[in-house]
PDB file of N, CA and C in Angstrom:
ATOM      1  N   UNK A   1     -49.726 -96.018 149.508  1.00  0.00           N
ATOM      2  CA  UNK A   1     -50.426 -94.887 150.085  1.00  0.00           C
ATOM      3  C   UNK A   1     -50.893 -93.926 148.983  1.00  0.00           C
ATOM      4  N   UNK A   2     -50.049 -93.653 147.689  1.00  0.00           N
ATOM      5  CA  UNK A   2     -50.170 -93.055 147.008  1.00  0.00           C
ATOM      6  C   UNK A   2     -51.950 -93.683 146.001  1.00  0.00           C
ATOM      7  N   UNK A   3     -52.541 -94.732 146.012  1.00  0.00           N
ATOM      8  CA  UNK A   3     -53.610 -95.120 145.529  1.00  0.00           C
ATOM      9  C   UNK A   3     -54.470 -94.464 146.713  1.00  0.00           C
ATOM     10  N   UNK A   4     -54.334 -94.709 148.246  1.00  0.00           N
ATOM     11  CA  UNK A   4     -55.392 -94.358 148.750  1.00  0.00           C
ATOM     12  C   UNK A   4     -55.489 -92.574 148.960  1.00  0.00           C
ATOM     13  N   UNK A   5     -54.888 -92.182 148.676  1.00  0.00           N
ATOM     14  CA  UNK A   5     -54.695 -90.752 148.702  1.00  0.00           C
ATOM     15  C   UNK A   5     -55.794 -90.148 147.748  1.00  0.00           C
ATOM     16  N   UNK A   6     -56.991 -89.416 147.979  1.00  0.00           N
ATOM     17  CA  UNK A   6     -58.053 -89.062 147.089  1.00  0.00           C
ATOM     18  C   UNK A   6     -57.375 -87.860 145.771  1.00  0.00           C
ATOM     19  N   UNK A   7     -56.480 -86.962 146.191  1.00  0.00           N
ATOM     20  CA  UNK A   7     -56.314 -86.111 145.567  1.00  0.00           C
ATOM     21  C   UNK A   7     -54.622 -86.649 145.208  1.00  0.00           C
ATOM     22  N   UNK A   8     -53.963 -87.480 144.774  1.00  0.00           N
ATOM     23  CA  UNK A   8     -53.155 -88.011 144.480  1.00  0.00           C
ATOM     24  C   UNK A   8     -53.142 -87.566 142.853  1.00  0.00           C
ATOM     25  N   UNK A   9     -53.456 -88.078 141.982  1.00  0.00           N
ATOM     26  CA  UNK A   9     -53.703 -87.893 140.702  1.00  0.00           C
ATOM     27  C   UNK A   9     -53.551 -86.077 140.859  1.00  0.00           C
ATOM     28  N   UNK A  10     -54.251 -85.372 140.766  1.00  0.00           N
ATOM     29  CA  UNK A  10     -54.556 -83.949 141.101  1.00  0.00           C
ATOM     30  C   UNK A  10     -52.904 -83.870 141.251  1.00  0.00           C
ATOM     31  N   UNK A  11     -52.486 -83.758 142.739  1.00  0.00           N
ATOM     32  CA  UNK A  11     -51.026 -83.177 143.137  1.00  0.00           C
ATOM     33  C   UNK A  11     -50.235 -84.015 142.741  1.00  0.00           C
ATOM     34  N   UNK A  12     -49.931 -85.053 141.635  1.00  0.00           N
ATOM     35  CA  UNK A  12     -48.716 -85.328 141.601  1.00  0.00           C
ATOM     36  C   UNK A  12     -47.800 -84.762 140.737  1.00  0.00           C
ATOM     37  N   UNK A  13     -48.284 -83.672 139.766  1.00  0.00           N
ATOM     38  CA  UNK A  13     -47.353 -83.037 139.142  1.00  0.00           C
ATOM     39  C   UNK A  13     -46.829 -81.876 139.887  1.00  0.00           C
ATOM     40  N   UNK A  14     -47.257 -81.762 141.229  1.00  0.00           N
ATOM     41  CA  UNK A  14     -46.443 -80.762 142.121  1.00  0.00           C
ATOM     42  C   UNK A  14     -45.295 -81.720 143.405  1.00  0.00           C
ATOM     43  N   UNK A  15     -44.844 -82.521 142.728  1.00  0.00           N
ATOM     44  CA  UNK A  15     -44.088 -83.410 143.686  1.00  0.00           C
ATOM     45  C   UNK A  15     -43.027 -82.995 142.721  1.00  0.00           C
ATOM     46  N   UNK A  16     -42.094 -82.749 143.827  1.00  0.00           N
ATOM     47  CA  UNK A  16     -40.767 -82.066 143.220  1.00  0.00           C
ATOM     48  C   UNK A  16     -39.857 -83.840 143.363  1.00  0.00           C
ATOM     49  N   UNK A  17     -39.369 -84.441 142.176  1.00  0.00           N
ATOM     50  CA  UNK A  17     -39.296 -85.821 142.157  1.00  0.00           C
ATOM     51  C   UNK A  17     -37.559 -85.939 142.675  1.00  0.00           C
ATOM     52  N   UNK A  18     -36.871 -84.566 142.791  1.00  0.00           N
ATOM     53  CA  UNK A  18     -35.683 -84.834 143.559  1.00  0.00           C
ATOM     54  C   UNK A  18     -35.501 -84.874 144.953  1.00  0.00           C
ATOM     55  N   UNK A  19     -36.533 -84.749 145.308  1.00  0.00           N
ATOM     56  CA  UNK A  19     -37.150 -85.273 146.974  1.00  0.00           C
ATOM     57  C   UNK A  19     -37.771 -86.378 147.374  1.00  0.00           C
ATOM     58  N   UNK A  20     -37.872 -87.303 146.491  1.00  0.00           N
ATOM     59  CA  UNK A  20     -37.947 -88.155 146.526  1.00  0.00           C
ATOM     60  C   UNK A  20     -36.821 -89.718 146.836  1.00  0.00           C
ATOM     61  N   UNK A  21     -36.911 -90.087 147.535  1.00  0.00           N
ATOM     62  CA  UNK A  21     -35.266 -90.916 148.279  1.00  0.00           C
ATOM     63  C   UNK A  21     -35.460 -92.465 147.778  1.00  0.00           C
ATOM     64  N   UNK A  22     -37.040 -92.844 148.026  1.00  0.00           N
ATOM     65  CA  UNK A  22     -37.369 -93.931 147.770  1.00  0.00           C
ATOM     66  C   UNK A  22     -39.113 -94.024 147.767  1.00  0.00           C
ATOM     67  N   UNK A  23     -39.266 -95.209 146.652  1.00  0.00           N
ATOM     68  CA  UNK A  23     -40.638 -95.683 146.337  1.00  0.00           C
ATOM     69  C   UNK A  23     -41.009 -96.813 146.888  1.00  0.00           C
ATOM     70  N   UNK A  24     -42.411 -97.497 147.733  1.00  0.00           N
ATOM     71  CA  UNK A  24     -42.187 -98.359 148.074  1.00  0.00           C
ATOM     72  C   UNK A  24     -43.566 -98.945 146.792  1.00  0.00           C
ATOM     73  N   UNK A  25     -43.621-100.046 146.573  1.00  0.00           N
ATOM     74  CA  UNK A  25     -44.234-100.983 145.567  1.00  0.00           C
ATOM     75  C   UNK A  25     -44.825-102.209 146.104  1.00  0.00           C
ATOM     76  N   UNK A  26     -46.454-102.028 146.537  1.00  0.00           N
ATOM     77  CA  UNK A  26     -46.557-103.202 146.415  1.00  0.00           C
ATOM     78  C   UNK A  26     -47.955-103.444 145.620  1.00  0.00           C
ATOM     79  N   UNK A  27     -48.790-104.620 145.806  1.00  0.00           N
ATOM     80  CA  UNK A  27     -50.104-104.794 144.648  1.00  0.00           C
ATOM     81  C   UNK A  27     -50.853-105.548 145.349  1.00  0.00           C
ATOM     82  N   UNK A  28     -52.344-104.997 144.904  1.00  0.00           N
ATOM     83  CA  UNK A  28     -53.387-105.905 146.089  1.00  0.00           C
ATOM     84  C   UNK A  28     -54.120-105.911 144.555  1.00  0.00           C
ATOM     85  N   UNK A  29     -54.842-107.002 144.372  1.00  0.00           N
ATOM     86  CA  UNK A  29     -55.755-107.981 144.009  1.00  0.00           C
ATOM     87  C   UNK A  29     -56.693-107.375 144.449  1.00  0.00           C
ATOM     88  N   UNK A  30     -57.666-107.548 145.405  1.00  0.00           N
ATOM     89  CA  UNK A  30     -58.668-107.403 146.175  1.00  0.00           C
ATOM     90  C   UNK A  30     -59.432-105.803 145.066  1.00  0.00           C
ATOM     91  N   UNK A  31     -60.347-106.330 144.530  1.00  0.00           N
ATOM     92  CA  UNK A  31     -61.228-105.352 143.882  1.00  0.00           C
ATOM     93  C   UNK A  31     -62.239-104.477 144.701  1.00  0.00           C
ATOM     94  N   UNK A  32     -62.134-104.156 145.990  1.00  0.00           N
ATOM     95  CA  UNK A  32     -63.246-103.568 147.086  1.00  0.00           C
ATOM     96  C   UNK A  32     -62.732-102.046 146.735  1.00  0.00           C
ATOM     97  N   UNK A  33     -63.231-100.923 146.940  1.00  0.00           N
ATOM     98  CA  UNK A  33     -63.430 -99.881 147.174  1.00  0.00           C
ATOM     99  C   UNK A  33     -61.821 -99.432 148.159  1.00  0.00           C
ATOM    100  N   UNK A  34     -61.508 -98.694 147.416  1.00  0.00           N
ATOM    101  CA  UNK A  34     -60.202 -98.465 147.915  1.00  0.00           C
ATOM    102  C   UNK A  34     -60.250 -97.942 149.511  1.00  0.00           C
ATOM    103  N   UNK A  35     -61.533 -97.505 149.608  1.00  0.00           N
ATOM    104  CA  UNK A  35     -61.548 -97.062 150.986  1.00  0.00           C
ATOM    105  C   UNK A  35     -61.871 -98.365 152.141  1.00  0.00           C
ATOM    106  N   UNK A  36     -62.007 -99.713 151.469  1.00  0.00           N
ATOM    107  CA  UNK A  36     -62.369-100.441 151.943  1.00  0.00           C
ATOM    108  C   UNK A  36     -60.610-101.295 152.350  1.00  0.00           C
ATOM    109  N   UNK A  37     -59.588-101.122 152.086  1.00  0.00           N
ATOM    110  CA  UNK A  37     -58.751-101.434 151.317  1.00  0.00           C
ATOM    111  C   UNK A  37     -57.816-101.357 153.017  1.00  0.00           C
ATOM    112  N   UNK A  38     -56.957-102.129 153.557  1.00  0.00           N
ATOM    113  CA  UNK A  38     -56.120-102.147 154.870  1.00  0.00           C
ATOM    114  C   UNK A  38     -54.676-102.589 153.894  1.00  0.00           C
ATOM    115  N   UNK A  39     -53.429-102.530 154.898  1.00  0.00           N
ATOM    116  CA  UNK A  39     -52.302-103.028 154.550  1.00  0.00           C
ATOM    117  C   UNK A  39     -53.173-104.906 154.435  1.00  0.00           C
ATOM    118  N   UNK A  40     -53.447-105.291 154.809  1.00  0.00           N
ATOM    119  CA  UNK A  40     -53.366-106.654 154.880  1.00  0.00           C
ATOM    120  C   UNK A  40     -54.041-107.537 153.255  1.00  0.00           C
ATOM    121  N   UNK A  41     -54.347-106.378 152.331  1.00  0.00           N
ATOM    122  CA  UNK A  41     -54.282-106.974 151.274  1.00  0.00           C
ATOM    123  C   UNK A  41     -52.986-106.522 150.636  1.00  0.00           C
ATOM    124  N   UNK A  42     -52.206-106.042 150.862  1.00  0.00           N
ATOM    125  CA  UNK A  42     -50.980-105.927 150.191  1.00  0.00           C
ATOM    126  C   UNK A  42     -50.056-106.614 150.161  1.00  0.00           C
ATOM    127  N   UNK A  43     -49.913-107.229 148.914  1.00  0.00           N
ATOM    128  CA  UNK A  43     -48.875-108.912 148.125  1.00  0.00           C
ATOM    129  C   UNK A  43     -48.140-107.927 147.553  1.00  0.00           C
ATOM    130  N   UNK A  44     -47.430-108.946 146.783  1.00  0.00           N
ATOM    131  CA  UNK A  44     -46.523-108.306 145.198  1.00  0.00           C
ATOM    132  C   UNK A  44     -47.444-107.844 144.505  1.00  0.00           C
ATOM    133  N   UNK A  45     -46.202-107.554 143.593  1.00  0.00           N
ATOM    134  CA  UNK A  45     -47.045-107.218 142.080  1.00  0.00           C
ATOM    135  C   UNK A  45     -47.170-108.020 141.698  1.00  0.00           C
ATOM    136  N   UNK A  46     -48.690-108.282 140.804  1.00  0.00           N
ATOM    137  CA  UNK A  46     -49.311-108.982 139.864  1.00  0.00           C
ATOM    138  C   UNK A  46     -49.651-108.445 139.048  1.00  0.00           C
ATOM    139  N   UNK A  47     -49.882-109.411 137.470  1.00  0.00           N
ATOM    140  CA  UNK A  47     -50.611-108.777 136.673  1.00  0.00           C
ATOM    141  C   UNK A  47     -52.215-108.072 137.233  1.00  0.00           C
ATOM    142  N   UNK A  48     -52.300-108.832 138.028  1.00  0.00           N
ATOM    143  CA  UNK A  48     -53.875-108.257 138.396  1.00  0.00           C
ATOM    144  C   UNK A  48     -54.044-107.067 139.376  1.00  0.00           C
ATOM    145  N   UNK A  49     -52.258-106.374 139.534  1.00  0.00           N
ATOM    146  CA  UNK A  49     -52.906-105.105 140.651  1.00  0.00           C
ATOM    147  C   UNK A  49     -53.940-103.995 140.328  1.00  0.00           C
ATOM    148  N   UNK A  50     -54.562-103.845 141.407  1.00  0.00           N
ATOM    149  CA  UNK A  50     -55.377-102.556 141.534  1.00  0.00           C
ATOM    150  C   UNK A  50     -54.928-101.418 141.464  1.00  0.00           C
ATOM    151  N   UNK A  51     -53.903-101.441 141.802  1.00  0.00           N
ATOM    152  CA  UNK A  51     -52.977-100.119 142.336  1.00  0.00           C
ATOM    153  C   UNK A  51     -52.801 -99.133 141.159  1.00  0.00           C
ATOM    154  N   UNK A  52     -52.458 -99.955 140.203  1.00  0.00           N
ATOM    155  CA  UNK A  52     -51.605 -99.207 139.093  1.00  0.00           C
ATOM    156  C   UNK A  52     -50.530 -98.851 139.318  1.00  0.00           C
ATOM    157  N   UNK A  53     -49.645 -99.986 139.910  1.00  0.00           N
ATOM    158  CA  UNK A  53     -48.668 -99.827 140.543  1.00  0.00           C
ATOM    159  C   UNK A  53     -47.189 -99.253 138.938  1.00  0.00           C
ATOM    160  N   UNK A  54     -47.862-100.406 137.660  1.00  0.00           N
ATOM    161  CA  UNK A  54     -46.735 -99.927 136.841  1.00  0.00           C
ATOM    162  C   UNK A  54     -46.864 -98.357 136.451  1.00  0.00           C
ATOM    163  N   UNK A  55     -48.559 -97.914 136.283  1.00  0.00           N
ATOM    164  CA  UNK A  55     -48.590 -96.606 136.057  1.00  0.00           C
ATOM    165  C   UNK A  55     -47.313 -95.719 136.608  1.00  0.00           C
ATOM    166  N   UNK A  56     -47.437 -95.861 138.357  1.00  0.00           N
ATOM    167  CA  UNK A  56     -46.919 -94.791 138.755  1.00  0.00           C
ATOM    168  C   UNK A  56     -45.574 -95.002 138.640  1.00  0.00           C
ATOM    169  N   UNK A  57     -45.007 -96.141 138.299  1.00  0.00           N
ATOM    170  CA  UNK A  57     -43.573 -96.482 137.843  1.00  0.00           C
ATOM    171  C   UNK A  57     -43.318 -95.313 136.949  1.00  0.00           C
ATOM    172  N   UNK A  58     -43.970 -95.830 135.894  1.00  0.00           N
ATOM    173  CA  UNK A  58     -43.981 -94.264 134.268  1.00  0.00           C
ATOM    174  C   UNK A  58     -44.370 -93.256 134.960  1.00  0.00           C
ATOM    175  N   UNK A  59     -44.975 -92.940 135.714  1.00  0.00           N
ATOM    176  CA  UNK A  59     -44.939 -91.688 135.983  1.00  0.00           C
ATOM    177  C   UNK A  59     -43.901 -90.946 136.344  1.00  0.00           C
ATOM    178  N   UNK A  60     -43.450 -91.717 137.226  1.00  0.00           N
ATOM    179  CA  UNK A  60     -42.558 -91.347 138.222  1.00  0.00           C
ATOM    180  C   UNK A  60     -41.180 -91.018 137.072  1.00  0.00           C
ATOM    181  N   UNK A  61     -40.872 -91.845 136.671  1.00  0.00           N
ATOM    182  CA  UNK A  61     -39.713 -92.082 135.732  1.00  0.00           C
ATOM    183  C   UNK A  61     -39.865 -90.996 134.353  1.00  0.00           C
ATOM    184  N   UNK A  62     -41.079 -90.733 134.172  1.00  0.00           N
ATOM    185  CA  UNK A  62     -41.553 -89.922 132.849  1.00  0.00           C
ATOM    186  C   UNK A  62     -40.922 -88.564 133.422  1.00  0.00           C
ATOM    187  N   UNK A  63     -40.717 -88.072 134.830  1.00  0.00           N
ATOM    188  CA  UNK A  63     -40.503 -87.026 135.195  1.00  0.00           C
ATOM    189  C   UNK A  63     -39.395 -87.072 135.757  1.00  0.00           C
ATOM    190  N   UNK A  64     -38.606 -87.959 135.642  1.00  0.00           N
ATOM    191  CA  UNK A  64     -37.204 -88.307 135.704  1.00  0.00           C
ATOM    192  C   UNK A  64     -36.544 -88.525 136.914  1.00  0.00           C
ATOM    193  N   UNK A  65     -37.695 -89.105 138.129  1.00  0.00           N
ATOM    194  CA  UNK A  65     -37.271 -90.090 139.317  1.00  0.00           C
ATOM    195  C   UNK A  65     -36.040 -91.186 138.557  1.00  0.00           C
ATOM    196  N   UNK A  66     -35.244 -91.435 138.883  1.00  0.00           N
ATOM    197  CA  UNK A  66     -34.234 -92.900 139.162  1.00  0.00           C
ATOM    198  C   UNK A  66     -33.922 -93.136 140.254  1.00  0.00           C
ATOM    199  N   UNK A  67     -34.526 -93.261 141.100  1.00  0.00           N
ATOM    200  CA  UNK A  67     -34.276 -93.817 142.874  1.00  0.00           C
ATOM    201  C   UNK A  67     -34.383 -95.308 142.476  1.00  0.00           C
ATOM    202  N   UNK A  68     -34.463 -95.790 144.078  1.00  0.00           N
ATOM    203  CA  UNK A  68     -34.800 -96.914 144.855  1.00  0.00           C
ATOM    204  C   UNK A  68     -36.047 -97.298 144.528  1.00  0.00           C
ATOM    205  N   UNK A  69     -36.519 -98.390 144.109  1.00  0.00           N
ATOM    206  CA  UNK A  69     -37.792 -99.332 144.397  1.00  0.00           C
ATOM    207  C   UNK A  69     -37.696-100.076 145.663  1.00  0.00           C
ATOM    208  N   UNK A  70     -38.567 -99.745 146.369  1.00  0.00           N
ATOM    209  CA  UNK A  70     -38.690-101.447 147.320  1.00  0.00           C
ATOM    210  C   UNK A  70     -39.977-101.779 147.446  1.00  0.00           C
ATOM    211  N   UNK A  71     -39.917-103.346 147.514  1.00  0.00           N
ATOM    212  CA  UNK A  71     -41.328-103.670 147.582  1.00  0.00           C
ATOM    213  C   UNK A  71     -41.677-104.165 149.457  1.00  0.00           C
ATOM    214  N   UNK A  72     -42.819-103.322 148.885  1.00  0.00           N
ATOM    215  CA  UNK A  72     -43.568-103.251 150.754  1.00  0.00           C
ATOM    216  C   UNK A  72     -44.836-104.338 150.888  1.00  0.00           C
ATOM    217  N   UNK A  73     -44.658-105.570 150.837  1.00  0.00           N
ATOM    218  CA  UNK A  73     -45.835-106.859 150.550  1.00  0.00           C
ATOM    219  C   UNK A  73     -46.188-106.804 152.590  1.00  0.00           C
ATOM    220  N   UNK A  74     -47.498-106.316 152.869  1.00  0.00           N
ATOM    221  CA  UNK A  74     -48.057-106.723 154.347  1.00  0.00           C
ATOM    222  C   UNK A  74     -48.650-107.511 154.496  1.00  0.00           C
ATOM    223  N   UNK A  75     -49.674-108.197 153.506  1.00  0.00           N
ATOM    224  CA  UNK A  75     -50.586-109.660 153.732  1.00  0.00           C
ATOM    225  C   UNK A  75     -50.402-110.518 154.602  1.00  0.00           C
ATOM    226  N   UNK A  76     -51.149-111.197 155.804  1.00  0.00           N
ATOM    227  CA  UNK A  76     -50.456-111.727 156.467  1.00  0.00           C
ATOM    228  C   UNK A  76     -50.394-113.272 155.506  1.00  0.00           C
ATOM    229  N   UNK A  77     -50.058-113.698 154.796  1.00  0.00           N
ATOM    230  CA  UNK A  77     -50.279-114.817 154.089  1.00  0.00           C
ATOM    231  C   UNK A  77     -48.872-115.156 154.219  1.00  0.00           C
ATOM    232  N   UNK A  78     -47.871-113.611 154.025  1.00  0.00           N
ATOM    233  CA  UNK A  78     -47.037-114.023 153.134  1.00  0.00           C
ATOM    234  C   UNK A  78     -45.502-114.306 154.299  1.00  0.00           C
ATOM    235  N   UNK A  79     -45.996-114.784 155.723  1.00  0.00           N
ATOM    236  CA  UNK A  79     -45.764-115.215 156.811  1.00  0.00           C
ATOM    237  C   UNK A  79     -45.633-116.734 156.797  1.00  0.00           C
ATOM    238  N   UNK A  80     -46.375-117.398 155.691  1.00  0.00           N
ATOM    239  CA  UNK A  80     -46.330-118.573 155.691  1.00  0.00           C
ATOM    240  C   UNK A  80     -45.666-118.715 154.621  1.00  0.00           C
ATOM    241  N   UNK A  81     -45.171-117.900 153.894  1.00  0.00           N
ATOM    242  CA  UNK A  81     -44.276-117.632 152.190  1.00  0.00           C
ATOM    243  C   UNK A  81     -42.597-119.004 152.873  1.00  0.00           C
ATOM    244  N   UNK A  82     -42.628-120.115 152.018  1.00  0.00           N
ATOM    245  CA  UNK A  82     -40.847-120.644 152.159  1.00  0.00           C
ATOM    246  C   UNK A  82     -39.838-119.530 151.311  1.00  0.00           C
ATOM    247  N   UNK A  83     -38.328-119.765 151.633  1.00  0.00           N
ATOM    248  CA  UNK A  83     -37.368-119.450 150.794  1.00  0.00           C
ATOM    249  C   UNK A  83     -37.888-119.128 149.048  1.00  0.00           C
ATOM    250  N   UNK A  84     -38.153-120.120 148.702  1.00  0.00           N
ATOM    251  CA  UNK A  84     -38.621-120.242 147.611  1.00  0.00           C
ATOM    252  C   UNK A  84     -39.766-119.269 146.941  1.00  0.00           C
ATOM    253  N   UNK A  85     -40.661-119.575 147.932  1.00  0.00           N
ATOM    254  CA  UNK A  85     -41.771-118.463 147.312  1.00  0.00           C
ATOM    255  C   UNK A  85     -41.293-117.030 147.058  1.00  0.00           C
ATOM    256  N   UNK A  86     -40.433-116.912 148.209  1.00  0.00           N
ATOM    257  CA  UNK A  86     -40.190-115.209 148.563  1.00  0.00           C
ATOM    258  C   UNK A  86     -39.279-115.221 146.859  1.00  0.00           C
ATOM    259  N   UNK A  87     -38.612-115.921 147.130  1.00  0.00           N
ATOM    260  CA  UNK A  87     -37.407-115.510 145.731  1.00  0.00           C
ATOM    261  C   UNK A  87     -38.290-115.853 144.915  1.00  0.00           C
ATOM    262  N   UNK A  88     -39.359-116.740 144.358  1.00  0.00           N
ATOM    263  CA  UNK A  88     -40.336-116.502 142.774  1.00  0.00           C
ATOM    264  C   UNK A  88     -40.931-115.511 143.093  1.00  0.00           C
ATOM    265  N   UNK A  89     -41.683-114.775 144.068  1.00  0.00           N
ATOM    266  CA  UNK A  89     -42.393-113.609 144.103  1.00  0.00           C
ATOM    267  C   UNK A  89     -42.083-112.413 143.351  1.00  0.00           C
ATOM    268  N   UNK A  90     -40.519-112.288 144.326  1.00  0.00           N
ATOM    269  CA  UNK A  90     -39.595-111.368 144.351  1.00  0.00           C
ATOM    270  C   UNK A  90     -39.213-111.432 142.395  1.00  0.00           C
ATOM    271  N   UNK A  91     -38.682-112.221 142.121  1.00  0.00           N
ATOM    272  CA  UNK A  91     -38.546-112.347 140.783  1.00  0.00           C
ATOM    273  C   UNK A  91     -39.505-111.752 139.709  1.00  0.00           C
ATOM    274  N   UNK A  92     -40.462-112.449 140.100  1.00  0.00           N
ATOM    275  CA  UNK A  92     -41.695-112.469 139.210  1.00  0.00           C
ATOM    276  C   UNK A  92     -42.480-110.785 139.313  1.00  0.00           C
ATOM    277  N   UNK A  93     -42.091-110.157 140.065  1.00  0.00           N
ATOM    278  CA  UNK A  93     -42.503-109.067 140.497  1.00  0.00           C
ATOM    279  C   UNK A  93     -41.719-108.309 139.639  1.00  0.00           C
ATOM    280  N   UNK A  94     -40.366-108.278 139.973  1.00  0.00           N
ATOM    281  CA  UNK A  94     -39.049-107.311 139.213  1.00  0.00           C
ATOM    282  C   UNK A  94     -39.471-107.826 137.617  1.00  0.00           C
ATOM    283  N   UNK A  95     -40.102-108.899 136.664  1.00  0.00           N
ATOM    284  CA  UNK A  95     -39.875-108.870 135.871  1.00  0.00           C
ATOM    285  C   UNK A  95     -40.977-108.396 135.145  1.00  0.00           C
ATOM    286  N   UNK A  96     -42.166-108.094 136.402  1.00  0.00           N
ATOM    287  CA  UNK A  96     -43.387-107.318 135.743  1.00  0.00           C
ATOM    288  C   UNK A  96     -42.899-106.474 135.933  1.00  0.00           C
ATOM    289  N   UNK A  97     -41.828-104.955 136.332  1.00  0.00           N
ATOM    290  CA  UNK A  97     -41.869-104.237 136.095  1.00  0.00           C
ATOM    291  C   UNK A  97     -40.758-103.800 135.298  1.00  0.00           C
ATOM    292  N   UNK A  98     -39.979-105.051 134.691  1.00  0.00           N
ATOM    293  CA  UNK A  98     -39.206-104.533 133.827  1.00  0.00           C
ATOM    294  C   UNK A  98     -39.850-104.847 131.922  1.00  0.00           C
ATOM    295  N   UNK A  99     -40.583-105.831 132.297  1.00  0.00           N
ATOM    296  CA  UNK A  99     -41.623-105.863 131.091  1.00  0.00           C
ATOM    297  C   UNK A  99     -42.829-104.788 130.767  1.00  0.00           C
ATOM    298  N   UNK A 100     -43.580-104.692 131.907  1.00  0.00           N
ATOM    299  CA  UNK A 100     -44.536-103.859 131.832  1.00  0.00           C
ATOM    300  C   UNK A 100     -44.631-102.326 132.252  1.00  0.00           C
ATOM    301  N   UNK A 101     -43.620-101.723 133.303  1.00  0.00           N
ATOM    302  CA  UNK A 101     -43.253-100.401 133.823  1.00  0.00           C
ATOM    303  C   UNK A 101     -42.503 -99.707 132.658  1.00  0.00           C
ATOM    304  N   UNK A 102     -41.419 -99.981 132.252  1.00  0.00           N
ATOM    305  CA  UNK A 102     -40.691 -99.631 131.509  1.00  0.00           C
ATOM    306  C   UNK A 102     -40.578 -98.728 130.479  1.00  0.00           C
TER     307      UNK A 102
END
């Protein structure tokens, strides 16, 4: 929500970050116009998010958030995801943001 939010950038240095409980994380691919943009492109993280999802990781953390991550994936794709996929996703996700957020 925080990408589709126009004035996001602007107010986020007035977010008091100990009110904050939890972040949710997820990454859409899909290069359209953010206003063009529904839950149903929302996967994991990839190298290829739009979001700037690691940005707001550092951000968040630069101002000394340590909460909860969870990742919020809506695509309906990921309905057809096995055991397997979910746990490489899931993996592969946590290790882009411990490589690249950080």
């Amino acid at each position: 929500h925080h990408h589709l939010y126009p004035q996001a950038e602007q107010e986020f240095n007035q977010v008091d970050i100990g009110e904050i409980g939890l972040v949710h994380l997820s990454g859409v691919e899909d290069t359209r116009p953010r206003e063009a943009l529904t839950d149903n492109e929302r996967i994991m993280l990839t190298a290829k998010d739009q979001l700037q999802s690691c940005e707001q990781v550092k951000n968040l953390e630069a101002r000394g958030y340590q909460g909860v991550y969870a990742f919020e994936p809506f695509a309906p794709e990921l309905a057809n995801w096995s055991e397997d996929d979910i746990r490489r996703e899931i993996e592969q996700s946590i290790a882009l943001i411990q490589r690249h957020c950080a």
